[in-house]
C-alpha atoms as a PDB file:
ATOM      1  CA  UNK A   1      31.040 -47.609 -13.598  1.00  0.00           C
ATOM      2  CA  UNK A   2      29.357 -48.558 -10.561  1.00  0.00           C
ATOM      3  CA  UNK A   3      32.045 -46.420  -8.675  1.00  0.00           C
ATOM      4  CA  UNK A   4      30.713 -43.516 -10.849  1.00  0.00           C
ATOM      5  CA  UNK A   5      27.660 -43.552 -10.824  1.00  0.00           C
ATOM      6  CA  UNK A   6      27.710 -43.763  -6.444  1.00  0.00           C
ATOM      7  CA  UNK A   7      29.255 -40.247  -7.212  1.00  0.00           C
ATOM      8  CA  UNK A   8      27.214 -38.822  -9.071  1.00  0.00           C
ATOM      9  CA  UNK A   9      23.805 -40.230  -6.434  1.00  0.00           C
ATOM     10  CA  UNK A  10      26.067 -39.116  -3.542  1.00  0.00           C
ATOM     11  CA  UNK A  11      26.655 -35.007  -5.574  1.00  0.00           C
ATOM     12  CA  UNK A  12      23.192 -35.287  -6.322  1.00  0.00           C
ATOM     13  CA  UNK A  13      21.952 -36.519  -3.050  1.00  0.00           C
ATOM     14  CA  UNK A  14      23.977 -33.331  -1.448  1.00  0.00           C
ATOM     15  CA  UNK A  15      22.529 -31.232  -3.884  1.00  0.00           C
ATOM     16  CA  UNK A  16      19.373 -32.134  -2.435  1.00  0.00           C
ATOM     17  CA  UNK A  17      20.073 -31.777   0.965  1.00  0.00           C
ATOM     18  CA  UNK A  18      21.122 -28.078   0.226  1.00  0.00           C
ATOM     19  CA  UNK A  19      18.357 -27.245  -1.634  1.00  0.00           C
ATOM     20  CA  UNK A  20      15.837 -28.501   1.188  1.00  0.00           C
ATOM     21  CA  UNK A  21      17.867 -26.518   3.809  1.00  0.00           C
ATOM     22  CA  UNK A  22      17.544 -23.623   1.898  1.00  0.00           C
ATOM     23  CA  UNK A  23      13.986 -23.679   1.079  1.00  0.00           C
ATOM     24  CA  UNK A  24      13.510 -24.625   4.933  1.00  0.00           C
ATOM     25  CA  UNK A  25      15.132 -21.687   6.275  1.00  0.00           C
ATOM     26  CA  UNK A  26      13.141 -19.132   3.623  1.00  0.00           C
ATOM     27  CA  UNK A  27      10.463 -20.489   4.856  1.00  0.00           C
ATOM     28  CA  UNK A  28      11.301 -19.893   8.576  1.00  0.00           C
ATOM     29  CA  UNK A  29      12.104 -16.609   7.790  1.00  0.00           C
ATOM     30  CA  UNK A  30       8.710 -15.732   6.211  1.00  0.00           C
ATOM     31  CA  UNK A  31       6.623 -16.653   9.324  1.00  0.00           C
ATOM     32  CA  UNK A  32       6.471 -13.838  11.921  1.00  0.00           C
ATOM     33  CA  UNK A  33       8.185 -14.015  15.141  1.00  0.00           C
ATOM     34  CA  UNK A  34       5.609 -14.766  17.912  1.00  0.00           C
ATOM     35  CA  UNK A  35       7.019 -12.653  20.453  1.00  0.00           C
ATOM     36  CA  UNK A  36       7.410  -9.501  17.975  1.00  0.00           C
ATOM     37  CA  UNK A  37       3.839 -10.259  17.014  1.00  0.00           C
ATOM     38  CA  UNK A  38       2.759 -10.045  20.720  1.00  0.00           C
ATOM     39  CA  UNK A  39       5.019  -6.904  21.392  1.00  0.00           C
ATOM     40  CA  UNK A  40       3.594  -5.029  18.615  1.00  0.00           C
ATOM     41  CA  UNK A  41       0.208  -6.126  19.960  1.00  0.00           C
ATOM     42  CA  UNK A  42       0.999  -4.697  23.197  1.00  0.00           C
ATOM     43  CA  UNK A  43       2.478  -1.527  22.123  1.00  0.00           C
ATOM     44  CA  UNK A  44      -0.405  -0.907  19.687  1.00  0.00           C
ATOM     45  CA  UNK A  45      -3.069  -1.310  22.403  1.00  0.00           C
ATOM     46  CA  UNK A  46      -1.754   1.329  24.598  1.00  0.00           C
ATOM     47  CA  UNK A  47      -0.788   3.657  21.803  1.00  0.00           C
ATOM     48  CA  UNK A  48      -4.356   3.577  20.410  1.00  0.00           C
ATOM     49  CA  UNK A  49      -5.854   4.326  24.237  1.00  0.00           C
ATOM     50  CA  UNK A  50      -3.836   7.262  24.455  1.00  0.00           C
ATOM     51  CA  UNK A  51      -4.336   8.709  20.887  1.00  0.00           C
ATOM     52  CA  UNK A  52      -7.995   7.879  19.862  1.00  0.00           C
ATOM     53  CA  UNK A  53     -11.227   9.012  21.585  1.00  0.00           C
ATOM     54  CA  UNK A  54     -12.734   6.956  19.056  1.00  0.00           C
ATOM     55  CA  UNK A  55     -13.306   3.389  19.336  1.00  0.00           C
ATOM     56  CA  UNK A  56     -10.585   1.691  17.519  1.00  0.00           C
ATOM     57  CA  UNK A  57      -9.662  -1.784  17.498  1.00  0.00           C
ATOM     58  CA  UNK A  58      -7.331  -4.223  16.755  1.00  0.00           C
ATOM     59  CA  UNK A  59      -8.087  -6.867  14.582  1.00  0.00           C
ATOM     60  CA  UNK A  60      -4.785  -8.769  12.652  1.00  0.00           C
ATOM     61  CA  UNK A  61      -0.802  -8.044  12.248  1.00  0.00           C
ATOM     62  CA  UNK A  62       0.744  -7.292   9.752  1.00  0.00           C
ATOM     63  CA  UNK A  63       4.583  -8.943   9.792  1.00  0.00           C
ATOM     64  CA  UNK A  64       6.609  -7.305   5.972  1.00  0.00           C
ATOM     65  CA  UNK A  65       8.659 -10.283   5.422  1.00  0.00           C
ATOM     66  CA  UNK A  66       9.045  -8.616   2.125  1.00  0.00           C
ATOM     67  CA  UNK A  67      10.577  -5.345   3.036  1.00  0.00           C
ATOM     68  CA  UNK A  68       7.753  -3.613   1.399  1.00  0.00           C
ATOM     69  CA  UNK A  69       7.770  -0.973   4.321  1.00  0.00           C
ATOM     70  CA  UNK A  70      10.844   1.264   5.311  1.00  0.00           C
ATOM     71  CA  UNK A  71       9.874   2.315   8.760  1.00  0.00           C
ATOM     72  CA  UNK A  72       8.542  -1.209  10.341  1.00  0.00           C
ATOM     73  CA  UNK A  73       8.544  -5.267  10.128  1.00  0.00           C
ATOM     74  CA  UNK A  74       5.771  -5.615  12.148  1.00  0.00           C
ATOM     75  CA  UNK A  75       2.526  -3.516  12.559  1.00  0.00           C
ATOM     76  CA  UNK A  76      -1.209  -3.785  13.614  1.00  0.00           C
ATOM     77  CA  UNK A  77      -3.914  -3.525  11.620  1.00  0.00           C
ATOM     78  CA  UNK A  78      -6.624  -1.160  13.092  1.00  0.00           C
ATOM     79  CA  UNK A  79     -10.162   0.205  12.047  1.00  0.00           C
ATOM     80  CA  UNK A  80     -11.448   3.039  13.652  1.00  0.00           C
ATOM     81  CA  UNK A  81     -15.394   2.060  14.329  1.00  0.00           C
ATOM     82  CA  UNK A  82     -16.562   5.248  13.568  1.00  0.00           C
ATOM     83  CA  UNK A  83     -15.938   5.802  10.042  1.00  0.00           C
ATOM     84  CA  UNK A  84     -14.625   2.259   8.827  1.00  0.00           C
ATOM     85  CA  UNK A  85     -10.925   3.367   8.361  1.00  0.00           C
ATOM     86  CA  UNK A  86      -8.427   0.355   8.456  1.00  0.00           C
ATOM     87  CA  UNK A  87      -5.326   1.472   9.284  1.00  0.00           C
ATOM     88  CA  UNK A  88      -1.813   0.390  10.504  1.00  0.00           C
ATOM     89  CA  UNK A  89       0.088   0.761  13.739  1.00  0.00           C
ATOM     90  CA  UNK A  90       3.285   0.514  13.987  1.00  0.00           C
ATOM     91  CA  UNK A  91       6.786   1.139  16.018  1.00  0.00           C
ATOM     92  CA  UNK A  92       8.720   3.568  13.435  1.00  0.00           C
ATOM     93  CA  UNK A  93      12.491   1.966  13.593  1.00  0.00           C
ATOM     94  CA  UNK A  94      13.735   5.314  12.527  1.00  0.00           C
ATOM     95  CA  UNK A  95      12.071   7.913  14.335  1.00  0.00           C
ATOM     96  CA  UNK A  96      11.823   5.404  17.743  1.00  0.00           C
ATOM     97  CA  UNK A  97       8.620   5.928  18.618  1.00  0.00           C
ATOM     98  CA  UNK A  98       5.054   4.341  17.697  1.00  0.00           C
ATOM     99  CA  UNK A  99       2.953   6.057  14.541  1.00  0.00           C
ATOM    100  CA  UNK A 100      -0.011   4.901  12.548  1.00  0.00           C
ATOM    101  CA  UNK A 101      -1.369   5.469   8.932  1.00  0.00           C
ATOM    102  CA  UNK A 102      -4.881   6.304   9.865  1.00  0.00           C
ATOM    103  CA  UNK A 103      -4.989  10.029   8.342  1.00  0.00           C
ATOM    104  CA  UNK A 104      -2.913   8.641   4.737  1.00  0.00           C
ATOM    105  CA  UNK A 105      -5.604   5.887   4.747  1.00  0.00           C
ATOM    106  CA  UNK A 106      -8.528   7.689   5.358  1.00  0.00           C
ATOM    107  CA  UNK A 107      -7.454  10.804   3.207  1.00  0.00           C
ATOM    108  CA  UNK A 108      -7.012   7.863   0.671  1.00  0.00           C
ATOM    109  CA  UNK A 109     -10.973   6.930   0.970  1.00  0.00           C
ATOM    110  CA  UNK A 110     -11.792  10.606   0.790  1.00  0.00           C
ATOM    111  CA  UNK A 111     -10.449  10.708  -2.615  1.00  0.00           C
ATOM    112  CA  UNK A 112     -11.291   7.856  -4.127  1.00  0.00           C
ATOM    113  CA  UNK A 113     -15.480   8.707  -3.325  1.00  0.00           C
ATOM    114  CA  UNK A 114     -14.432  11.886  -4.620  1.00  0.00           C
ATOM    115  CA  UNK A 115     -12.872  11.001  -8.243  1.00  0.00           C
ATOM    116  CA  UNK A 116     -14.162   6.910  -8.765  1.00  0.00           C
ATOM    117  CA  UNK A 117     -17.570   8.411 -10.054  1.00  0.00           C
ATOM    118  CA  UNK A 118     -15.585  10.886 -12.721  1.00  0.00           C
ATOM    119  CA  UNK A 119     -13.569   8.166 -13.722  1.00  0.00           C
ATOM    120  CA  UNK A 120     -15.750   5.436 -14.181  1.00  0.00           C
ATOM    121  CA  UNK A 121     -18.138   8.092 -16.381  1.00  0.00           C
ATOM    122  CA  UNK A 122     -15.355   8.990 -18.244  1.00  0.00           C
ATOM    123  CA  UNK A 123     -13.234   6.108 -18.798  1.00  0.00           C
ATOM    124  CA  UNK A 124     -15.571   3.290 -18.675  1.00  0.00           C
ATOM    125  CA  UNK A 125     -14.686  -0.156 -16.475  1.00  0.00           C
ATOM    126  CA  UNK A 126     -11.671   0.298 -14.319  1.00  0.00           C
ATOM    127  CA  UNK A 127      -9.418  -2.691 -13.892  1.00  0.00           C
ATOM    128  CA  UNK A 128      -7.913  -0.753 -10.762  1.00  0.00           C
ATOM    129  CA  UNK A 129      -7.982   2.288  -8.965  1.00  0.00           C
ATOM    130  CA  UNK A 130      -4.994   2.990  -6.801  1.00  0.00           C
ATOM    131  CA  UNK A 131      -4.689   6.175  -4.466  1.00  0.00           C
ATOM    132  CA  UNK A 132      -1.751   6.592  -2.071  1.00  0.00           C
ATOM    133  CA  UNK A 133      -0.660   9.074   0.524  1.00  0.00           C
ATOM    134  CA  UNK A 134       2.848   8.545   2.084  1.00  0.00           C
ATOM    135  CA  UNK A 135       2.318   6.525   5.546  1.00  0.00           C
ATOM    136  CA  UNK A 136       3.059   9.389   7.543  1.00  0.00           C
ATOM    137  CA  UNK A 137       1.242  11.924   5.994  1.00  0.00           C
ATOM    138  CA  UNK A 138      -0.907  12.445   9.550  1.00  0.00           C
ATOM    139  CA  UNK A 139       2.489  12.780  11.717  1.00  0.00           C
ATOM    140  CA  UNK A 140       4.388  15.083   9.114  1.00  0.00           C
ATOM    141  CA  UNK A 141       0.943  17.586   8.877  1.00  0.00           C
ATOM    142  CA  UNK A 142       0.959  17.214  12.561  1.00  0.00           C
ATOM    143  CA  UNK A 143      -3.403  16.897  11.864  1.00  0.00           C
ATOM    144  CA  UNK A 144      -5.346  15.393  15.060  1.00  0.00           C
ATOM    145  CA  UNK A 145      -6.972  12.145  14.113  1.00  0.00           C
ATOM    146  CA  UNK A 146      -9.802  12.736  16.704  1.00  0.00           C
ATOM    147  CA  UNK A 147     -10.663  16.521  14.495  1.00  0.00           C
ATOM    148  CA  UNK A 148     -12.869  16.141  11.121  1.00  0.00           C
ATOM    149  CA  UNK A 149      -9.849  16.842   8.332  1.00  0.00           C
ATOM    150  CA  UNK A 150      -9.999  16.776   4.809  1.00  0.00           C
ATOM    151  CA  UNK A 151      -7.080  16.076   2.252  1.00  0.00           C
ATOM    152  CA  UNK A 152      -8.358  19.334   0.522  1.00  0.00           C
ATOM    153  CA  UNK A 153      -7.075  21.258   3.266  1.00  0.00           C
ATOM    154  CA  UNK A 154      -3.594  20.227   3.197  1.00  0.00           C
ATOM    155  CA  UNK A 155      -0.537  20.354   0.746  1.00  0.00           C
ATOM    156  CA  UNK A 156      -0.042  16.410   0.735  1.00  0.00           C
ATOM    157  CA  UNK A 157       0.452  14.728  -2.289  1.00  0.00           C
ATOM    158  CA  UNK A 158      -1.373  11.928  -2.972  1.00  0.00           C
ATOM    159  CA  UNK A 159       0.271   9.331  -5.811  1.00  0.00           C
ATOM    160  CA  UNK A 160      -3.009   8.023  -8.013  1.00  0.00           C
ATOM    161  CA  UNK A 161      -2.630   5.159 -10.453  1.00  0.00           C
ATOM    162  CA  UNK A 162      -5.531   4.305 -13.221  1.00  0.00           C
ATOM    163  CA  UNK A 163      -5.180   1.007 -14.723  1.00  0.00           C
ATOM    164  CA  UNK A 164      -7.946   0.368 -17.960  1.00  0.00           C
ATOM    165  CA  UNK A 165      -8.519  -2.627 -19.253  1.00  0.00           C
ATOM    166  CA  UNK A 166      -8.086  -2.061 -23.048  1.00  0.00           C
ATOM    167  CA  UNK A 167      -5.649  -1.078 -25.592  1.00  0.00           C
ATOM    168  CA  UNK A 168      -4.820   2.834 -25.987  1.00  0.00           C
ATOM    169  CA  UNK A 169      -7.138   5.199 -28.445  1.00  0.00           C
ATOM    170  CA  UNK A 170      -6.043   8.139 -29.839  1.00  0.00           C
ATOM    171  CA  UNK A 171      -8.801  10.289 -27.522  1.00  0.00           C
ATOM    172  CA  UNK A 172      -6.723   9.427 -24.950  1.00  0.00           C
ATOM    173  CA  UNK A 173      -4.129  12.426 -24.369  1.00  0.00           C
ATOM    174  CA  UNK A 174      -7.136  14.449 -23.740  1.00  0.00           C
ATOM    175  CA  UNK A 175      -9.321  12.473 -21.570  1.00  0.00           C
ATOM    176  CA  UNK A 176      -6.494  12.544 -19.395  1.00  0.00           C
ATOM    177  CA  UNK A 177      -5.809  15.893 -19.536  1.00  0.00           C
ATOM    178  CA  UNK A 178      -9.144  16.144 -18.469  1.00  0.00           C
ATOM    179  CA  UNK A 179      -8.359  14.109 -15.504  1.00  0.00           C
ATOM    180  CA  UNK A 180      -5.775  16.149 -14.340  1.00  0.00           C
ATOM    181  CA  UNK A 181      -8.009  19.178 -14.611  1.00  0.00           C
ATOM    182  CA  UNK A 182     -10.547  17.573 -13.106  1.00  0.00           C
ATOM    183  CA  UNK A 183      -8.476  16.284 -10.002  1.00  0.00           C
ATOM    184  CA  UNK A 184      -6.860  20.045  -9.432  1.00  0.00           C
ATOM    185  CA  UNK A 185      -9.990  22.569  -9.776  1.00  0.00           C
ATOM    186  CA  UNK A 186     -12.885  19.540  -8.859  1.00  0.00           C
ATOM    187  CA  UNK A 187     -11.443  16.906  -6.433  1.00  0.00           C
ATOM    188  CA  UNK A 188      -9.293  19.573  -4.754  1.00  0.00           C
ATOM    189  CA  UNK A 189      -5.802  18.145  -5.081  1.00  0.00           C
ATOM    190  CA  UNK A 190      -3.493  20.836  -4.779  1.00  0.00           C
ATOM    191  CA  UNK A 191      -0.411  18.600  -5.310  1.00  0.00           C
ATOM    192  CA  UNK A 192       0.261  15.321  -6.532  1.00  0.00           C
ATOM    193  CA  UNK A 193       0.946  12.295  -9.811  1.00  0.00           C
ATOM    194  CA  UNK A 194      -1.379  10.888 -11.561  1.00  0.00           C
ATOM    195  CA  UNK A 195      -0.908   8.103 -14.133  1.00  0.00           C
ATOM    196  CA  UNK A 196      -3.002   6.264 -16.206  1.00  0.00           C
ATOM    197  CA  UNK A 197      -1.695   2.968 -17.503  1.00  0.00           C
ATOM    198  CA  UNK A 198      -3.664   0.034 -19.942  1.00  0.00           C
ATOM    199  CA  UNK A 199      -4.240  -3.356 -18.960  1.00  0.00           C
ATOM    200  CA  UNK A 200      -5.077  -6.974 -20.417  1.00  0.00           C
ATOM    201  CA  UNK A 201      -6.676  -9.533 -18.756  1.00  0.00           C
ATOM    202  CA  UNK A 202      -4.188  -8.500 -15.502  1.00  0.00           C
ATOM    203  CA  UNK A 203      -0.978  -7.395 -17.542  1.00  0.00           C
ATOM    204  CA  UNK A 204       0.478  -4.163 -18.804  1.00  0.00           C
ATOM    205  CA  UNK A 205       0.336  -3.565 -22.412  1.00  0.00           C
ATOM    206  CA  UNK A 206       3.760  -2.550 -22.982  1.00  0.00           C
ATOM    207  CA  UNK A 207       3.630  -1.224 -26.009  1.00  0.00           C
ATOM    208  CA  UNK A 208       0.896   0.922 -25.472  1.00  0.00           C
ATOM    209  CA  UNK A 209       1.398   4.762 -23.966  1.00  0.00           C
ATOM    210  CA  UNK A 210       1.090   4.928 -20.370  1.00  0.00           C
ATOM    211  CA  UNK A 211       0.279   8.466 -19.171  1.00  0.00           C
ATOM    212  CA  UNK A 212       1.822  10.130 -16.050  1.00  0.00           C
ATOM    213  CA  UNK A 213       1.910  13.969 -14.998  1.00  0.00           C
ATOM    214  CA  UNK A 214       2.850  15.701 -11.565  1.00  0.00           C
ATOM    215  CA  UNK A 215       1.157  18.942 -10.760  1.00  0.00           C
END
């Protein structure tokens, strides 16, 4: 028995040991490589001096230990002093040179002044208001950060998520038909989704119609 029972420890005790190496080396993993953090730094600095007249600094890093972003594992995070835009900078992996988000993320402020009132008249409380333009929206218009631009000007197509906090009413289908309208012939979006999805107390209601369209 005694003989069995030392097995058992000693599996167990192994067990252990594997576990903790494991949950050591994830956590290695998730902490960003000083050097990378520094290079980023570096290459950030001088890209910003040769690509903004205004004054834009650097104030974090961003390290995706997540692989939330396609085109970089380590970035910058900018604001432009000017108009308050936080932005990132980054060296695209795929495309080999360095590119920021600072037109998707200001074109992203633009529209959210522009609709946030509408909505919040309309649909009451918010729970969130998401508005995304695709990273490189700036380098794929080929639009000068340093000119006054406006999303309304441009063909991009911004992805803009509504979540509610309350079950679905039956009104609903046309209030947000009226926010479609409303985004095309007010807000100026010539392309782009929209959905509008209901929450509870931070979850989706499942079984509750979400709304979506692309225009």
């Amino acid at each position: 028995m005694k003989t069995l029972i030392k097995w058992v420890l000693g599996i167990l005790s192994g067990i252990v040991l594997i576990i903790g190496i494991m949950i050591f080396i994830f956590l290695q993993s998730m902490k960003p490589d000083k050097d990378e953090v520094a290079k980023i730094e570096r290459q950030a600095e001088e890209y910003i001096a040769n690509t903004f007249t205004d004054k834009v600094v650097i104030f974090d890093t961003l390290y995706d230990n997540m692989g939330n972003f396609t085109h970089f594992e380590y970035a910058a995070n900018a604001e432009n002093k000017r108009d308050g835009t936080q932005f990132l900078v980054f060296f695209n992996k795929e495309t080999n040179q360095m590119e920021d988000t600072y037109i998707a993320d200001q074109w992203e402020r633009q529209l959210e002044g522009e609709i946030r009132p509408y909505l919040e008249s309309t649909l009451g409380t918010l729970d969130e208001l998401w508005i995304f333009y695709p990273e490189r929206t700036g380098i794929e218009f080929n639009v000068d950060p340093n000119q006054p631009s406006s999303y309304k000007d441009y063909e991009a197509k911004p992805h803009v998520m509504i979540f509610i906090p309350r079950k679905a009413d039956s009104w609903d289908k046309e209030l947000f038909e009226g926010i479609v309208s409303y985004l095309q012939k007010e807000a100026g979006v010539k392309h782009g989704s929209v959905s509008l999805e209901y929450i509870d107390k931070g979850v989706r209601l499942e079984g509750d119609k979400s709304w979506h369209e692309e225009f």
